[in-house]
Protein backbone atom coordinates (compact mmCIF):
# COMPACT_ATOMS: atom_id res chain seq x y z
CA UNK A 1 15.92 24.01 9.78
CA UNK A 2 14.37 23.33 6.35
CA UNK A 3 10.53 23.00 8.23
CA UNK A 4 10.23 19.58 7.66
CA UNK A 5 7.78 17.81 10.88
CA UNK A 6 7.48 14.18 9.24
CA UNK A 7 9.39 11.30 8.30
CA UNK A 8 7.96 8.27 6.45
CA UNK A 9 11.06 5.54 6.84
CA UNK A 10 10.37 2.93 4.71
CA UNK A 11 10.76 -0.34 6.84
CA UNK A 12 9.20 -3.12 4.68
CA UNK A 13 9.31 -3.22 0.68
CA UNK A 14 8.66 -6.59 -0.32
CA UNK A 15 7.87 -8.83 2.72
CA UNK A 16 10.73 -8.34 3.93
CA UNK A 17 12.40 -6.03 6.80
CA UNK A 18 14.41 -3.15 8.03
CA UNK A 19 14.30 -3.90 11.30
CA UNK A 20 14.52 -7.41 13.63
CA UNK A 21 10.61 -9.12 12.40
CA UNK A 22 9.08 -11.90 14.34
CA UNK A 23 7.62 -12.74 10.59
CA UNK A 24 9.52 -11.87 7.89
CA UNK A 25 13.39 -11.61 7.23
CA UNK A 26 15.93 -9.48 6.81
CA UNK A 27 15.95 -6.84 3.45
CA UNK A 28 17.97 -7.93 0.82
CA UNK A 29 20.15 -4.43 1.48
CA UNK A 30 21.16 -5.71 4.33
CA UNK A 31 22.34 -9.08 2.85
CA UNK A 32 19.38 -10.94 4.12
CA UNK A 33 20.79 -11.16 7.41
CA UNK A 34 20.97 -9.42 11.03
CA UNK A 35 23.36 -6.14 10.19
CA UNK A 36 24.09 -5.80 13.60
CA UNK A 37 21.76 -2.68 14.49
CA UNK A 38 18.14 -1.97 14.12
CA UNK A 39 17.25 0.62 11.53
CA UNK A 40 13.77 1.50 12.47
CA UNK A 41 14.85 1.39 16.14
CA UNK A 42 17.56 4.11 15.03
CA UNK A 43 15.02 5.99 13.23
CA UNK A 44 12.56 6.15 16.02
CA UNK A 45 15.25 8.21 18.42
CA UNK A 46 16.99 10.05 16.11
CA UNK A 47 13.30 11.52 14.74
CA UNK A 48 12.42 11.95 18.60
CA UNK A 49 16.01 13.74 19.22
CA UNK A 50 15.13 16.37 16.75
CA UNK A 51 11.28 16.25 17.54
CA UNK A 52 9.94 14.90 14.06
CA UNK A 53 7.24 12.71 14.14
CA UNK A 54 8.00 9.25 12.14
CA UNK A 55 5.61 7.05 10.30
CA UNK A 56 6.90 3.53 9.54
CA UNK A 57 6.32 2.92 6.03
CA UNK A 58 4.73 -0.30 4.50
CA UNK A 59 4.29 -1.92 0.93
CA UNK A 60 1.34 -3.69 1.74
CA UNK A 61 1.05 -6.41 -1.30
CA UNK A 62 4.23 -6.67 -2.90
CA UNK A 63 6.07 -10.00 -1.54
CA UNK A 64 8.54 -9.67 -4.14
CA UNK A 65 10.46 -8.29 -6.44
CA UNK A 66 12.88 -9.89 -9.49
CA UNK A 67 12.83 -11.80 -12.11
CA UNK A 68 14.13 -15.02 -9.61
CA UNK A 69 12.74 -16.35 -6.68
CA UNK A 70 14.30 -15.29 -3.43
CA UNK A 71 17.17 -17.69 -2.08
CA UNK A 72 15.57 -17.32 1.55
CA UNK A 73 13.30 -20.67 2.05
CA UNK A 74 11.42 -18.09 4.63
CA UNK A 75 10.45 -15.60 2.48
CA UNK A 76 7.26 -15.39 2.05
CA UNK A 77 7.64 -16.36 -1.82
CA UNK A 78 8.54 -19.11 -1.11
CA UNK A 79 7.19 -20.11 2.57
CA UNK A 80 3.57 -19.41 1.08
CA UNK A 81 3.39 -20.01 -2.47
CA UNK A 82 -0.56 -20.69 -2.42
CA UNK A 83 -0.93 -17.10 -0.96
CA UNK A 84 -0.07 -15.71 -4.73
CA UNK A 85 -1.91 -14.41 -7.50
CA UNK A 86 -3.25 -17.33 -10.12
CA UNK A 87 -4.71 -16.74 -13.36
CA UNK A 88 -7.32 -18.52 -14.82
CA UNK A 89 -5.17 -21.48 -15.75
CA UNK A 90 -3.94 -21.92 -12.51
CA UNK A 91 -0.65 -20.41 -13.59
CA UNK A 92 1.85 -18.77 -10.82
CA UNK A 93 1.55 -14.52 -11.62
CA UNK A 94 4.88 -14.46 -13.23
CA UNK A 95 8.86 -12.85 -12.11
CA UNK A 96 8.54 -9.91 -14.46
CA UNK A 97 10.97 -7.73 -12.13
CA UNK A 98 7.78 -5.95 -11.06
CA UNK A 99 6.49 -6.85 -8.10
CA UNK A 100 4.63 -10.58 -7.33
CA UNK A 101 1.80 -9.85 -4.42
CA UNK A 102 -0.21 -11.59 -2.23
CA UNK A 103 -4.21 -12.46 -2.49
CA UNK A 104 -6.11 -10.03 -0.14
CA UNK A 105 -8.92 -12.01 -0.78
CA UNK A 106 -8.15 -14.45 1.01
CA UNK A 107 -8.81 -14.09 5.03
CA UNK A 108 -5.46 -15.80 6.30
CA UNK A 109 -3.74 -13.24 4.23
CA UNK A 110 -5.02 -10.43 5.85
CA UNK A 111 -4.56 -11.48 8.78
CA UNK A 112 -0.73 -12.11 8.39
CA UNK A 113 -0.48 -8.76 7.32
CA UNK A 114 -2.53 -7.21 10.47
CA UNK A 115 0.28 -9.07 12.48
CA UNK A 116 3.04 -7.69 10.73
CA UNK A 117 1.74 -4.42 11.05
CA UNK A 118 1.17 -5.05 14.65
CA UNK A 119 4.12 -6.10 15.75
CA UNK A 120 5.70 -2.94 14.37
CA UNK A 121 3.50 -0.38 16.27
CA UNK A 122 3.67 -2.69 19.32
CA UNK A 123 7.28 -2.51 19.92
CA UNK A 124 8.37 0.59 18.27
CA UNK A 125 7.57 4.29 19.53
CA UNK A 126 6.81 5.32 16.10
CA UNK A 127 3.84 8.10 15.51
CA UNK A 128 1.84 6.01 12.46
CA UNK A 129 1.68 3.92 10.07
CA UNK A 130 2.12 4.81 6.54
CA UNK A 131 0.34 2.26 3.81
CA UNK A 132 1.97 2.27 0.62
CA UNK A 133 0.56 -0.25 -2.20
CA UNK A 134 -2.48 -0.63 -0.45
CA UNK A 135 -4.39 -1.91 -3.62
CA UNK A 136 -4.06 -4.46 -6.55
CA UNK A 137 -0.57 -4.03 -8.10
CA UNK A 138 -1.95 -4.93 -11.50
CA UNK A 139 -0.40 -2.37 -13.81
CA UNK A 140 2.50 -3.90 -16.49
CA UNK A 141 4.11 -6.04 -16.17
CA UNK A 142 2.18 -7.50 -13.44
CA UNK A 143 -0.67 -8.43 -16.39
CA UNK A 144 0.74 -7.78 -19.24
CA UNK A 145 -1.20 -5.31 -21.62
CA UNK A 146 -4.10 -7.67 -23.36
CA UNK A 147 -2.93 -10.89 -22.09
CA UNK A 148 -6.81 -11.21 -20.81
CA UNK A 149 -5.11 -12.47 -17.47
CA UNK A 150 -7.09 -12.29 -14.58
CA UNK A 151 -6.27 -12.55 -10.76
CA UNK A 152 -7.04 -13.69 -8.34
CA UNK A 153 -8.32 -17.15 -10.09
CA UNK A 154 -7.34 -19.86 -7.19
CA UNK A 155 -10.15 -22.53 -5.81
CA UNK A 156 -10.01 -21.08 -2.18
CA UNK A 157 -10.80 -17.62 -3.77
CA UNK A 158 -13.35 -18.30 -6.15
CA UNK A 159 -14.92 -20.33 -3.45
CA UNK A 160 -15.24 -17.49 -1.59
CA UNK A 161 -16.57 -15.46 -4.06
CA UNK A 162 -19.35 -17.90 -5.04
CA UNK A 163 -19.92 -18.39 -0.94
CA UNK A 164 -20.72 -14.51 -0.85
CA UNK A 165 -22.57 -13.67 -4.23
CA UNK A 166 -23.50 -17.65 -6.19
CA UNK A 167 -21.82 -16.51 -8.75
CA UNK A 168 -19.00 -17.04 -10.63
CA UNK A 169 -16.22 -14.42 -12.04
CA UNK A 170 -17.40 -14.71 -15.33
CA UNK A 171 -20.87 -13.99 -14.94
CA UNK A 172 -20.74 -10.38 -13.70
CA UNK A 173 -17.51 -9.21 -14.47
CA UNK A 174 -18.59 -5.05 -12.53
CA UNK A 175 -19.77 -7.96 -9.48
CA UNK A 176 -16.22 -9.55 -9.71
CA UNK A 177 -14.41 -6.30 -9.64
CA UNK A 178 -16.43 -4.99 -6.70
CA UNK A 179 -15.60 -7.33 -4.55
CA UNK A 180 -12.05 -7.32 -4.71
CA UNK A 181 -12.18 -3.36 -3.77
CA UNK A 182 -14.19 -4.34 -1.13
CA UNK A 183 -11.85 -7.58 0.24
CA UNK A 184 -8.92 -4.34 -0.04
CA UNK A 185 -11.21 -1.86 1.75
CA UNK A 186 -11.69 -4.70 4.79
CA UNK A 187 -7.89 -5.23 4.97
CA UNK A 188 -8.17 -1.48 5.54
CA UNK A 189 -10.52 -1.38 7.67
CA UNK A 190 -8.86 -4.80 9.69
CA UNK A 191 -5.57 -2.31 10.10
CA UNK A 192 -7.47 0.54 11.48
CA UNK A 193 -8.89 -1.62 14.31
CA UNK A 194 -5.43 -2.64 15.36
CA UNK A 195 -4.35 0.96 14.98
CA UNK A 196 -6.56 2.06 17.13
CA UNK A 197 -6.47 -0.91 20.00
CA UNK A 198 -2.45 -0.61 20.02
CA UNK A 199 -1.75 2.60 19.41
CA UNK A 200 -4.96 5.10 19.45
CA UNK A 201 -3.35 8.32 18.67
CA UNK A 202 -0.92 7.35 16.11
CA UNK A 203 -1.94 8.46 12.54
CA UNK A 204 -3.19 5.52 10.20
CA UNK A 205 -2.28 7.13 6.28
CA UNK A 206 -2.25 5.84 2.80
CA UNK A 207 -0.54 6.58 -0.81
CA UNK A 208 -3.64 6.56 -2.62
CA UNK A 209 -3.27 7.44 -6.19
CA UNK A 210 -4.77 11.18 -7.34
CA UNK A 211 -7.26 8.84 -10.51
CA UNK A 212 -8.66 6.25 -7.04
CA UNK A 213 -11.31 8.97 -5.91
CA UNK A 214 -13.12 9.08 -9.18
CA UNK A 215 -12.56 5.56 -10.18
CA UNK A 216 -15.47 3.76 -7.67
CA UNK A 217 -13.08 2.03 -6.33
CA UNK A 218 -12.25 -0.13 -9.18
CA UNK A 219 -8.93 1.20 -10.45
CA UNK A 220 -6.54 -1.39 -8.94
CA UNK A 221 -9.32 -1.83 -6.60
CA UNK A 222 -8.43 0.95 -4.10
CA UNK A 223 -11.63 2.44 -2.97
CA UNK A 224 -10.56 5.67 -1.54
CA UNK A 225 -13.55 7.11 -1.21
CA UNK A 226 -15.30 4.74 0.88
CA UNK A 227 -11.66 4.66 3.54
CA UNK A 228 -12.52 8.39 4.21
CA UNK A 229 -15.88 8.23 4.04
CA UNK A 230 -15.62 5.61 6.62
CA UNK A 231 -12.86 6.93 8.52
CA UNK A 232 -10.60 4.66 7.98
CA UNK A 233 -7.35 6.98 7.53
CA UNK A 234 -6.26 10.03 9.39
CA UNK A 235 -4.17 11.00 6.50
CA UNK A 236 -3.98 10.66 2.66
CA UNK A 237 -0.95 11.01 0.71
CA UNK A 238 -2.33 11.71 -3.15
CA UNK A 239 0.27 10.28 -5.70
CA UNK A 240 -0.49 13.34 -8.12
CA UNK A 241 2.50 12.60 -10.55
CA UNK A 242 2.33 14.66 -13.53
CA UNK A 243 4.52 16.66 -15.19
CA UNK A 244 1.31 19.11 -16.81
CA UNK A 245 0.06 21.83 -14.58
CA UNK A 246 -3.25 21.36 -16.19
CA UNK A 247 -3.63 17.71 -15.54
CA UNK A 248 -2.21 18.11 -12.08
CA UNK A 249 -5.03 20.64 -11.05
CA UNK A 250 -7.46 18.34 -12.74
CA UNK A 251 -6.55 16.02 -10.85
CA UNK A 252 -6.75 17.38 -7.75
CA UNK A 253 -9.67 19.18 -7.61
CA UNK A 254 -12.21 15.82 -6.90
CA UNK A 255 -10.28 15.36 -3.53
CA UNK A 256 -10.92 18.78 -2.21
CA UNK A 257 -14.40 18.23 -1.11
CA UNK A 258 -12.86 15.50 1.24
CA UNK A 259 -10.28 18.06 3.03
CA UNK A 260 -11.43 18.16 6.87
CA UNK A 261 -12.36 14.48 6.60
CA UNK A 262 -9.01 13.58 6.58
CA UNK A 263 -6.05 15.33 6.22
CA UNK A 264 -4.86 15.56 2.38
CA UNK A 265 -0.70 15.46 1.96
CA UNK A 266 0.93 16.59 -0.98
CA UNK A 267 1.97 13.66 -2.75
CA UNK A 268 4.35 15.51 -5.74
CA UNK A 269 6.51 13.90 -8.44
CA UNK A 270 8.28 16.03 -11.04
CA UNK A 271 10.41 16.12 -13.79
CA UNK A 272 12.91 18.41 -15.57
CA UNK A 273 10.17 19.69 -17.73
CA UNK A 274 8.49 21.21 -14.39
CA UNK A 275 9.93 24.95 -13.83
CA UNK A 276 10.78 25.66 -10.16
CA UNK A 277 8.11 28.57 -10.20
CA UNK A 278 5.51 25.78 -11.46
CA UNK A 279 7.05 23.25 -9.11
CA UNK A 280 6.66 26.01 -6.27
CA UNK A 281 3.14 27.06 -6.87
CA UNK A 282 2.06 23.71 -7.32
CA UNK A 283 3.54 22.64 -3.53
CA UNK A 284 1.82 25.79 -2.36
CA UNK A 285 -1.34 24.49 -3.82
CA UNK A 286 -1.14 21.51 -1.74
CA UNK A 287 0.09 23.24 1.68
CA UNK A 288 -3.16 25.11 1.21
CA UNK A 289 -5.55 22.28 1.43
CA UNK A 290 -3.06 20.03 3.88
């Protein structure tokens, strides 16, 4: 009745699940165990019951969350510790309570993740997939401001790096960055592939945040540019959280040229300091170009 058409249900936050995974447990909301019923599975009919469509919703790189490990020896914390972030000293990215991810550099990586993914639009009649934390999660805590920390520093990593360029991190630092976008940007593309094998008219679509299209790619190291330039999402979600009306149109404005390329979502976040008529123009804004 309100004119709502979509639901994103949120089915994996930090490699683990809300419904019965062949690869990763049980959600810690749910005691780490079988509760008995299948959320997503739930989900799925009641959305088709009222004809919504339903996107299952994915944190990508966060594989945890705390400040101690997870008591599960199958998490993936602790099942593949080598699949972490390491600094330069070898050192384990630390339990800040933010989330710890996993290395999309590395191949095996994204693979696991491609088979997650797939296993959810195999067996589930769900209408996408929505990609949430589909970059570096590298703000604070995760490096701590000018601790001069730097991931990912692993052997099997740089090894790969100096396979595809001869070089090492430290010699071309704007090198170094761009290619962790692009080792994000194939995971992308990777996901896409299966999207389109498994399920071909389900919607592929991404939080991207509103600064990633004007960045190059090498803000967190989401490229968002290249994806829809490439056609690599069907729909884009921009995270334009702001509380200024100013900034918020700023913001904006560098995504319109890609409206019709994909299909741009109002991604909104505001405060108490947002009136309702600013709140309301603002969402009108969006339903414009979505």
């Amino acid at each position: 009745r309100a004119g709502f058409n979509t639901v994103l249900f949120q089915v994996r936050g930090n490699a683990t699940a809300f419904y019965p995974s062949r690869f990763e447990p049980w959600d810690d909301a749910f005691g780490g165990k079988n509760p008995g019923f299948d959320p997503l599975g739930i989900a799925c009919k009641e959305a088709r019951r009222r004809g919504l469509s339903l996107q299952a919703w994915v944190n990508v790189m966060p594989a945890w969350r705390g400040t101690k490990p997870p008591e599960n020896p199958h998490q993936l914390y602790n099942k593949r510790p080598e699949w972490f972030w390491y600094d330069q000293q070898g050192k384990r990215q630390e339990l800040s309570g933010f989330y710890v991810s996993v290395n999309p550099c590395l191949p095996e990586v994204r693979k696991y993740l491609v088979d997650v993914f797939h296993d959810i639009v195999q067996r589930y009649d769900v209408d996408g997939l929505h990609l949430d934390y589909i970059r570096f999660p590298d703000e604070p805590p995760a490096i701590p401001k000018g601790s001069g920390i730097d991931y990912p520093r692993d052997e099997r990593t740089l090894a790969l790096y100096r396979q595809a360029t001869g070089k090492h991190p430290d010699e071309d630092d704007m090198l170094w960055k761009r290619w962790r976008a692009d080792q994000v940007t194939q995971l992308v593309s990777d996901i896409h592939q299966m999207m389109r094998r498994t399920r071909p008219r389900a919607v592929l679509s991404a939080s991207l945040a509103a600064r990633s299209i004007t960045s190059g790619g090498l803000a967190h190291f989401q490229d968002s540019k290249t994806w829809i330039n490439r056609g690599l999402l069907d729909q884009v979600y921009v995270m334009n959280y702001t509380d200024d009306p100013k900034v918020y149109t700023e913001r904006l404005n560098p995504w319109l040229p890609f409206d019709g390329k994909t299909q741009l979502v109002p991604g909104l976040w505001f405060d108490n300091k947002i009136s309702p008529e600013q709140g309301s123009r603002a969402v009108n804004d969006e339903i414009q170009i979505a």
